[in-house]
Protein backbone atom coordinates (compact mmCIF):
# COMPACT_ATOMS: atom_id res chain seq x y z
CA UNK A 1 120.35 126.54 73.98
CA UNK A 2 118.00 129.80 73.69
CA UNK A 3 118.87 132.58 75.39
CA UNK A 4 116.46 133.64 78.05
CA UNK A 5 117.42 137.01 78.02
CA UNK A 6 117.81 137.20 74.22
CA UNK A 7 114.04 136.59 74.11
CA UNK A 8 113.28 139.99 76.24
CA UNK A 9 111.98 142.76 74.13
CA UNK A 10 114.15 145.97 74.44
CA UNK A 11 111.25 148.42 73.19
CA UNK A 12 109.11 148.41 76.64
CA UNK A 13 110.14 151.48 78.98
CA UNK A 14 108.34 151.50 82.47
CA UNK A 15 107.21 154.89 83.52
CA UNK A 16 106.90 155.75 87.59
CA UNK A 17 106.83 159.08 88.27
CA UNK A 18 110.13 160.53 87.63
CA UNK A 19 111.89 157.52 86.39
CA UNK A 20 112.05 155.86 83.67
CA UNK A 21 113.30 152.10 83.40
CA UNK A 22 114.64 150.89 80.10
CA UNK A 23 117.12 148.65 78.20
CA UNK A 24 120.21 150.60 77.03
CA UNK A 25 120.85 150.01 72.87
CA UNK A 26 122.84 153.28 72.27
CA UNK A 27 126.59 153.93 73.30
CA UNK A 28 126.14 156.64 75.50
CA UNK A 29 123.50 154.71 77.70
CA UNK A 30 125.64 151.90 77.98
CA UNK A 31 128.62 153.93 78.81
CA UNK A 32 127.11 155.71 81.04
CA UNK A 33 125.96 152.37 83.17
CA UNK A 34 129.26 151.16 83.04
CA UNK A 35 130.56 154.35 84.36
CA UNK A 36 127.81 154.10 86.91
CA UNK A 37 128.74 150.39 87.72
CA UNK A 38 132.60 151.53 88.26
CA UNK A 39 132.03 154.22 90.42
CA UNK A 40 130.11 151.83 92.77
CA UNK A 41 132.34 149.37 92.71
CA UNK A 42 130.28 146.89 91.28
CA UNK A 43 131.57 146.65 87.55
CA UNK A 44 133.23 143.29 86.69
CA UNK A 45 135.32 141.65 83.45
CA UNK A 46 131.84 140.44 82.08
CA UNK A 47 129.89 143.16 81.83
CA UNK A 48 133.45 145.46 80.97
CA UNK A 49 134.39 143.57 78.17
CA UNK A 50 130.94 142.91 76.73
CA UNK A 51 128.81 145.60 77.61
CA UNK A 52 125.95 144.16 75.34
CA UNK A 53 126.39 140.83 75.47
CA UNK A 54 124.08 139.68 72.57
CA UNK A 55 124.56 135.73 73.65
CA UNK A 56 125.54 136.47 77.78
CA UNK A 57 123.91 139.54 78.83
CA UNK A 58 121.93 142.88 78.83
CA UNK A 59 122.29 145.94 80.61
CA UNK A 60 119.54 147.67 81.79
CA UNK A 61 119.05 151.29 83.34
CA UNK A 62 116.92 153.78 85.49
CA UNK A 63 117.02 157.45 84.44
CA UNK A 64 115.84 160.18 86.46
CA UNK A 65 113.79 161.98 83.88
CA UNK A 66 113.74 165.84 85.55
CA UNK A 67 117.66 165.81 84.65
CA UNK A 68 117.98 162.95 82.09
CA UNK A 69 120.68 161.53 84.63
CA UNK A 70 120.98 157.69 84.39
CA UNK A 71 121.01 157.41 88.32
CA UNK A 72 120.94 153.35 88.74
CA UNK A 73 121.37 150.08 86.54
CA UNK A 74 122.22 146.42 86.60
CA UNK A 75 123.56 143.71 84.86
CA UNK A 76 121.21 140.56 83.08
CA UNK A 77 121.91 137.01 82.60
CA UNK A 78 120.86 133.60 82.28
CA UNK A 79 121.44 131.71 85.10
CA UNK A 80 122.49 128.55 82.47
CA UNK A 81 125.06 130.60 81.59
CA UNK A 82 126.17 132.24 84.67
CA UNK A 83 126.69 128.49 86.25
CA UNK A 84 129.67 128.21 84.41
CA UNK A 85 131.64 131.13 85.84
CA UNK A 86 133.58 130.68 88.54
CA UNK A 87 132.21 131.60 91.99
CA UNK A 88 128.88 131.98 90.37
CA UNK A 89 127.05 128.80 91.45
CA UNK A 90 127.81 129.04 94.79
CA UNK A 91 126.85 133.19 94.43
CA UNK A 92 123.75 132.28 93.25
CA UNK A 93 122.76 129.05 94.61
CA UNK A 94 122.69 127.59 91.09
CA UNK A 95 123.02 124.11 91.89
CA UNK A 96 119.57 124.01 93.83
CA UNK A 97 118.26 123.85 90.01
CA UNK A 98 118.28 121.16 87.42
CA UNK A 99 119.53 121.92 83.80
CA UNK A 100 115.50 122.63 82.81
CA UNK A 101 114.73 124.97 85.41
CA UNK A 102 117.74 127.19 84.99
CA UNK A 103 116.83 128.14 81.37
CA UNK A 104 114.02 129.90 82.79
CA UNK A 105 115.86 131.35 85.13
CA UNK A 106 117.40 135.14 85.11
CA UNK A 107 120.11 136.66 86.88
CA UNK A 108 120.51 139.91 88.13
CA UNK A 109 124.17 141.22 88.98
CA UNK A 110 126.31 144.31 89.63
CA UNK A 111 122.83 146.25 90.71
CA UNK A 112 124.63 150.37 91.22
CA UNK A 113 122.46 152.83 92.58
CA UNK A 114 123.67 156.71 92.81
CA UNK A 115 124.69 157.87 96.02
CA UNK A 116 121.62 160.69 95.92
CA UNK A 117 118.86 158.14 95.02
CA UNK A 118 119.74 155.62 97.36
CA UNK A 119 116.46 156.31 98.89
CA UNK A 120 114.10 156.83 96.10
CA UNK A 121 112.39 154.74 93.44
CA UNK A 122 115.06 154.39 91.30
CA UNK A 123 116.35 150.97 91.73
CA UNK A 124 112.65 149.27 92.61
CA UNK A 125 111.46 150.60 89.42
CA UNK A 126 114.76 148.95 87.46
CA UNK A 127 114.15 145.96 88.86
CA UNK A 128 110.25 145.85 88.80
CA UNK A 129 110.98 146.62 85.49
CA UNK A 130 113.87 143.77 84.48
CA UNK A 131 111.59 141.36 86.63
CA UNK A 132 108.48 142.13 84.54
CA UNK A 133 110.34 141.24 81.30
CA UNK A 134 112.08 138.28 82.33
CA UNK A 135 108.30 136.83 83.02
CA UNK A 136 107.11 138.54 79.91
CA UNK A 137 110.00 136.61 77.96
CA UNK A 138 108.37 133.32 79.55
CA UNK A 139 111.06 132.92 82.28
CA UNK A 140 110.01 131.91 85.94
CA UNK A 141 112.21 133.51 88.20
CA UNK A 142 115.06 135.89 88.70
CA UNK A 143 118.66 135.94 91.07
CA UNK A 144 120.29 138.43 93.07
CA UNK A 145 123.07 138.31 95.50
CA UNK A 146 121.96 140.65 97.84
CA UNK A 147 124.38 142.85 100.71
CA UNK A 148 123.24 144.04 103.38
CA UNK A 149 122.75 147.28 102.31
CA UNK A 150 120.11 146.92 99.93
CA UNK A 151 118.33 143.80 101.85
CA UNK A 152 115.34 146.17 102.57
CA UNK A 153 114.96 147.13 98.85
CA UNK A 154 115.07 143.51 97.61
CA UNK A 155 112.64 142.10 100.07
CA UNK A 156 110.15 145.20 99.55
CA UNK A 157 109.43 143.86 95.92
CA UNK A 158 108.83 140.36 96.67
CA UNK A 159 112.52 138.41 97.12
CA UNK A 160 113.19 136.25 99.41
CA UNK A 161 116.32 133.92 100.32
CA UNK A 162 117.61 131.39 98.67
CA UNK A 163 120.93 130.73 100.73
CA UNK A 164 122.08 131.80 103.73
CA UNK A 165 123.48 135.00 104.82
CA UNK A 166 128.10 134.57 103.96
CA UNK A 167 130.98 136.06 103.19
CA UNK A 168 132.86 135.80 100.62
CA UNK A 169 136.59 135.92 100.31
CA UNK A 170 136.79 139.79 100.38
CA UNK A 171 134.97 139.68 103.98
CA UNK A 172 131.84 141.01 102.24
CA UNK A 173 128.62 139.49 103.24
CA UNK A 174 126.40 138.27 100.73
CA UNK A 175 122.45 136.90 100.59
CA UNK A 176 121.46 135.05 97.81
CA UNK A 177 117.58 135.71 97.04
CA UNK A 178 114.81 134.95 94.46
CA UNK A 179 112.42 136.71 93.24
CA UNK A 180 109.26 134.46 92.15
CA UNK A 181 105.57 135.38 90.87
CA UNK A 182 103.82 134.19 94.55
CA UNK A 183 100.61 136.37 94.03
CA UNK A 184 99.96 135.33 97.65
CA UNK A 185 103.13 136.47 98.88
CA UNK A 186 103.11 139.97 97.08
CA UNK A 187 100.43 140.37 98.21
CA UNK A 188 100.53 140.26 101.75
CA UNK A 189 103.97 142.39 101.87
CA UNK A 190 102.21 144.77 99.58
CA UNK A 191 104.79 144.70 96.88
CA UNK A 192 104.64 147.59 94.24
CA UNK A 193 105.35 144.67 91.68
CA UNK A 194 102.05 143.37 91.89
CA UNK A 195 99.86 145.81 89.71
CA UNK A 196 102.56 146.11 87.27
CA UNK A 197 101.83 141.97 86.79
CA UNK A 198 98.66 142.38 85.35
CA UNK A 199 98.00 140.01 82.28
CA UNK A 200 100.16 137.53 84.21
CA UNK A 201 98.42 134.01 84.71
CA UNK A 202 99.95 133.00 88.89
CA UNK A 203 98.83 129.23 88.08
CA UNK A 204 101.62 128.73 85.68
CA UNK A 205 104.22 129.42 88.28
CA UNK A 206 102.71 127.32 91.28
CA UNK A 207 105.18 124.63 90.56
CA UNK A 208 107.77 126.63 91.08
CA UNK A 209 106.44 128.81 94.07
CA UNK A 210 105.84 125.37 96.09
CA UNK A 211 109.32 123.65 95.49
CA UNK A 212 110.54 127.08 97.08
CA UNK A 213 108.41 126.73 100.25
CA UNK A 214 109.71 123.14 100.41
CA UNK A 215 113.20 124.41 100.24
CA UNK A 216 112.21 126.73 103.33
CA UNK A 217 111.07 124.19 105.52
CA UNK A 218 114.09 122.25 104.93
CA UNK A 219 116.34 125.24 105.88
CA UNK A 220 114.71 127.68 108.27
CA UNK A 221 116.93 130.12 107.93
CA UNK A 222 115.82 131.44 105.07
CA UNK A 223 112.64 132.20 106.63
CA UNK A 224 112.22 136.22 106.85
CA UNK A 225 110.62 138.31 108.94
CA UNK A 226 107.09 140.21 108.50
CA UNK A 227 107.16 143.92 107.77
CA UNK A 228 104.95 145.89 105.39
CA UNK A 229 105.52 148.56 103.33
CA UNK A 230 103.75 152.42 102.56
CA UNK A 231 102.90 153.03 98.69
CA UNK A 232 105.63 154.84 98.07
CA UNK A 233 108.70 153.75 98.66
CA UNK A 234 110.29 157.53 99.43
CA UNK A 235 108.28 157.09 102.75
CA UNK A 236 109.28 154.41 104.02
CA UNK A 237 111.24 154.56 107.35
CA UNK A 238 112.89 151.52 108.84
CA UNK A 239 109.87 152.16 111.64
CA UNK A 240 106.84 152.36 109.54
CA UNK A 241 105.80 148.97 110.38
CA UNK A 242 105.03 149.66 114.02
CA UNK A 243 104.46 153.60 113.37
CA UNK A 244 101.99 153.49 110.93
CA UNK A 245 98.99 155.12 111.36
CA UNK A 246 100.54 157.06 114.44
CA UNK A 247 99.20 160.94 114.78
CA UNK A 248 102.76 162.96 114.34
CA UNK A 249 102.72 163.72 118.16
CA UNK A 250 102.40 160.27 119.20
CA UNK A 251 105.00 159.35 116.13
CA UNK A 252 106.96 161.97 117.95
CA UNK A 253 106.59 160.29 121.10
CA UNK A 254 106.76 157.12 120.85
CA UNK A 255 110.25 157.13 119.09
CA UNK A 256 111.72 160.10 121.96
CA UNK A 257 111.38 157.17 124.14
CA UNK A 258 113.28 154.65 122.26
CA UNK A 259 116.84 153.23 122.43
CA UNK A 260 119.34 153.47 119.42
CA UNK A 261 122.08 150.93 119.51
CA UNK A 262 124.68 150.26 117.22
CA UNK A 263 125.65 146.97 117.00
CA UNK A 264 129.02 144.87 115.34
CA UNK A 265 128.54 141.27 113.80
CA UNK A 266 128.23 139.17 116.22
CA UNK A 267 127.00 140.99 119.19
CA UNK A 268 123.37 139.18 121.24
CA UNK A 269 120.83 141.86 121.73
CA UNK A 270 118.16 139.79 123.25
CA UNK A 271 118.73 136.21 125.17
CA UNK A 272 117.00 133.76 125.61
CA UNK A 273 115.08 132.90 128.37
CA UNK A 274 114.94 136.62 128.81
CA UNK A 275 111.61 138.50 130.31
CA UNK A 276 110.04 139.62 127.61
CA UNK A 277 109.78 143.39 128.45
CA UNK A 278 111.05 144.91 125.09
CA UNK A 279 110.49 144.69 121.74
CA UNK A 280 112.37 146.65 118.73
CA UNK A 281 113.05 146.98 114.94
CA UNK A 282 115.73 146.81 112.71
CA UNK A 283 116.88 150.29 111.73
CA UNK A 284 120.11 149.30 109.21
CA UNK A 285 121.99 146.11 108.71
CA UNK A 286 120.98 142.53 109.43
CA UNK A 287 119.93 140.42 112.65
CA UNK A 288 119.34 136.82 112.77
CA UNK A 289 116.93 135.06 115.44
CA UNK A 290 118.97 132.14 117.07
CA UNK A 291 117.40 128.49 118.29
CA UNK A 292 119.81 126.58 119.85
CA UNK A 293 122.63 126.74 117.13
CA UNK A 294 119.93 127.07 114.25
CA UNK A 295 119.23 130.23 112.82
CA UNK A 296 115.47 130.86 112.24
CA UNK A 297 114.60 133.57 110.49
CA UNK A 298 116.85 136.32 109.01
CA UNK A 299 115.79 140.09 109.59
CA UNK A 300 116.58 143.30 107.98
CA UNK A 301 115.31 147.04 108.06
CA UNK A 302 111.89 147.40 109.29
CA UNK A 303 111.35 144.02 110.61
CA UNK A 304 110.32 143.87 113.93
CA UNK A 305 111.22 141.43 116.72
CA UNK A 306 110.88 140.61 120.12
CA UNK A 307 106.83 141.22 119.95
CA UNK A 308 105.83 138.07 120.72
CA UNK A 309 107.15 137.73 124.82
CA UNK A 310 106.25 141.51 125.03
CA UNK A 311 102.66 140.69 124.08
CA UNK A 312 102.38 137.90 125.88
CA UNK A 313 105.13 139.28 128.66
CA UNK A 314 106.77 135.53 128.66
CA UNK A 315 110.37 134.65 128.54
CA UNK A 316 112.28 134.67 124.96
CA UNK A 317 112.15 131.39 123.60
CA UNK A 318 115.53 132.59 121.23
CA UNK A 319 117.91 135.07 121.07
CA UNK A 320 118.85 137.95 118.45
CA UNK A 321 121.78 138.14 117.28
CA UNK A 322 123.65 141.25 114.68
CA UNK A 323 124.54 139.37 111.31
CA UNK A 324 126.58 141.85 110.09
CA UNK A 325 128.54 144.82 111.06
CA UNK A 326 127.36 148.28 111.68
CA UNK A 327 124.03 147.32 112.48
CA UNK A 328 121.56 148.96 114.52
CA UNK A 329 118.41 148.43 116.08
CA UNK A 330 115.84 150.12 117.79
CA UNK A 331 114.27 149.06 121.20
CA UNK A 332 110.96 150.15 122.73
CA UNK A 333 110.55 149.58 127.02
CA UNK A 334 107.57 148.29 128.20
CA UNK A 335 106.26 151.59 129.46
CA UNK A 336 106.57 152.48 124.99
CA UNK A 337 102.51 152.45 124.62
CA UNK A 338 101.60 153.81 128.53
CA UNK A 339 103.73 156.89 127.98
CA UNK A 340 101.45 157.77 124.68
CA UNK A 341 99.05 160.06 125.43
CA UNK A 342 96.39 159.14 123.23
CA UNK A 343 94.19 156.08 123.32
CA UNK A 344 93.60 156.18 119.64
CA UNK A 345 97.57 156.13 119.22
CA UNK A 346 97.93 153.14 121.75
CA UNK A 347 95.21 151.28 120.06
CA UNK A 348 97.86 151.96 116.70
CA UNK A 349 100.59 150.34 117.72
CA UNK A 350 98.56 147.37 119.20
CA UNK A 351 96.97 147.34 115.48
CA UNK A 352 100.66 147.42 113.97
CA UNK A 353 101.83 144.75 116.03
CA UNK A 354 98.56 142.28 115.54
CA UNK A 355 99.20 142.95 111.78
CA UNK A 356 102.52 141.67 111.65
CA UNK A 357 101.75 138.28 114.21
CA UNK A 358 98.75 137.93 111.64
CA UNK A 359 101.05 138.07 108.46
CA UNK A 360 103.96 135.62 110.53
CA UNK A 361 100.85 132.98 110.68
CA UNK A 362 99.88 133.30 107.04
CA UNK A 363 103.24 132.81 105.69
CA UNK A 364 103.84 130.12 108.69
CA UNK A 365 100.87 128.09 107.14
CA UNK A 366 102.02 128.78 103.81
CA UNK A 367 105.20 126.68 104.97
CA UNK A 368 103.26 123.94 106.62
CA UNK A 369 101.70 123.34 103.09
């Protein structure tokens, strides 16, 4: 079997301003990720005893080029390959593919991202980058196994879930997502991946794109919520989605008014059958809308919720629930857009919120096929 990560060529860098995104060939690179990788915690046997993996795997890397730092990097496999280690199947959802489809499949592992670039562009160029390459190499899609933590950064460039939100047997809670080349879908979340695709023909990877959205209507949790995202990723703020646009007093305003709570796994924050008199976003962590028993949509920093029965000032048709532990969320009151000042800054937020029911129906129809 060919190696789909064999195939990728090591020569291509990716310049974004300050960082540059490349495949490590020297020993100080590579020792330097694996250094990185250990100090997160992420390192594991594979990638420690075979650093270059010529038939497994390929490190790749994110320098921050005003100090020549390596400041994030991250692990690449073949997902043919990876099915045969233990725990990795189930990690990766691996067994939603037949044999065919996983050789075109890629997966990315042990993702580490200094402590001081957490924020930055670091690890969306590294894996803009290692995404871009896996395509160029003529795969289809590429793995993660996403925590919490980095949920926002994952779904900004265009993954989605592929399993639901677990934990494994070290109490650590785990997403599985995919990233695939849905021009529609990058589109509409305004993923920085999308102009870096040019060249890339979207027809070829239909196929693939529509068995996912099959896969979503038979599991609705995997369903995510609608946020969008500012150019640059430095600015984003889990609240951009509802502040955008906002003049800095009414910014200023608006969020004076709101209510901060911190949250463990587990605890409701809306019911249902509730009067729909707030609405809020998700400011760290994860929260999962609740039907019934069924979990609907998963949502993490910067999705919104509860805008539906504040719009339409109607009882909650489902509850929200924290999915994992130190979450926290931030509620507006209904008296949010009568204490702003300005017209122009009401007439924002009722923009924001109209943007986000108006991407929830395109990606609803999406799913209805």
């Amino acid at each position: 079997m060919q190696s789909l990560v064999n195939k990728i060529s090591l020569q291509w860098d990716l310049w974004i301003g300050p960082y540059r995104a490349f495949f490590p060939t020297n020993k100080e690179d590579v020792q330097d990720c694996l250094r990185l990788m250990k100090e997160a915690g992420t390192i594991d046997g594979v990638a420690a005893a075979s650093p270059q993996g010529a038939d497994t795997s390929q490190l790749a890397a994110c320098q921050d080029t005003r100090t020549g730092t390596i400041v994030a990097s991250l692990r690449l496999a073949d997902a043919a390959l990876e099915q045969a280690a233990n725990g990795k199947a189930q990690q990766y959802q691996l067994d939603l593919f037949d044999e065919q489809r996983l050789q075109s499949i890629a997966v990315f592992s042990q993702l580490a991202i200094h402590p001081s670039h957490e924020k930055s562009q670091a690890a969306p160029v590294l894996l803009s980058h290692c995404s871009i390459e896996v395509l160029k190499a003529g795969g289809q899609a590429v793995l993660m196994s996403c925590d919490p933590g980095h949920y926002s950064i994952y779904k900004r460039l265009g993954m989605r879930p592929i399993g639901p939100l677990s934990k494994t047997t070290e109490g650590l809670f785990r997403i599985p997502m995919i990233f695939l080349p849905d021009q529609e879908y990058l589109s509409l979340i305004n993923s920085p991946i999308l102009p870096l695709l040019q060249g890339i023909d979207f027809d070829n990877y239909q196929t693939i794109c529509q068995w996912y959205y099959k896969l979503v209507r038979e599991n609705s949790e995997l369903q995510t919520g609608a946020a969008f995202y500012p150019e640059n990723q430095e600015d984003f703020e889990g609240h951009h989605t509802i502040t955008e646009g906002l003049s800095e007093k009414g910014r200023e305003a608006f969020l004076k008014n709101a209510l901060v709570i911190h949250c463990r796994e587990g605890e409701v924050l809306i019911t249902e059958n509730d009067g729909g008199k707030t609405f809020g976003f998700v400011r760290k962590g994860l929260v999962k809308v609740v039907i019934g028993s069924q979990t609907v949509v998963l949502l993490g920093e910067g999705d919104i919720f509860g805008e539906i029965a504040y719009i339409l000032q109607s009882k909650r048709t489902a509850e929200v629930v924290a999915a994992s532990p130190d979450t926290e969320v931030v509620l507006f009151s209904e008296s949010a857009l009568t204490r702003l000042e300005g017209e122009a800054d009401r007439a924002v937020v009722w923009r924001n919120l109209a943007r986000v029911l108006a991407q929830r129906l395109v990606l609803t129809n999406k799913l209805l096929g």
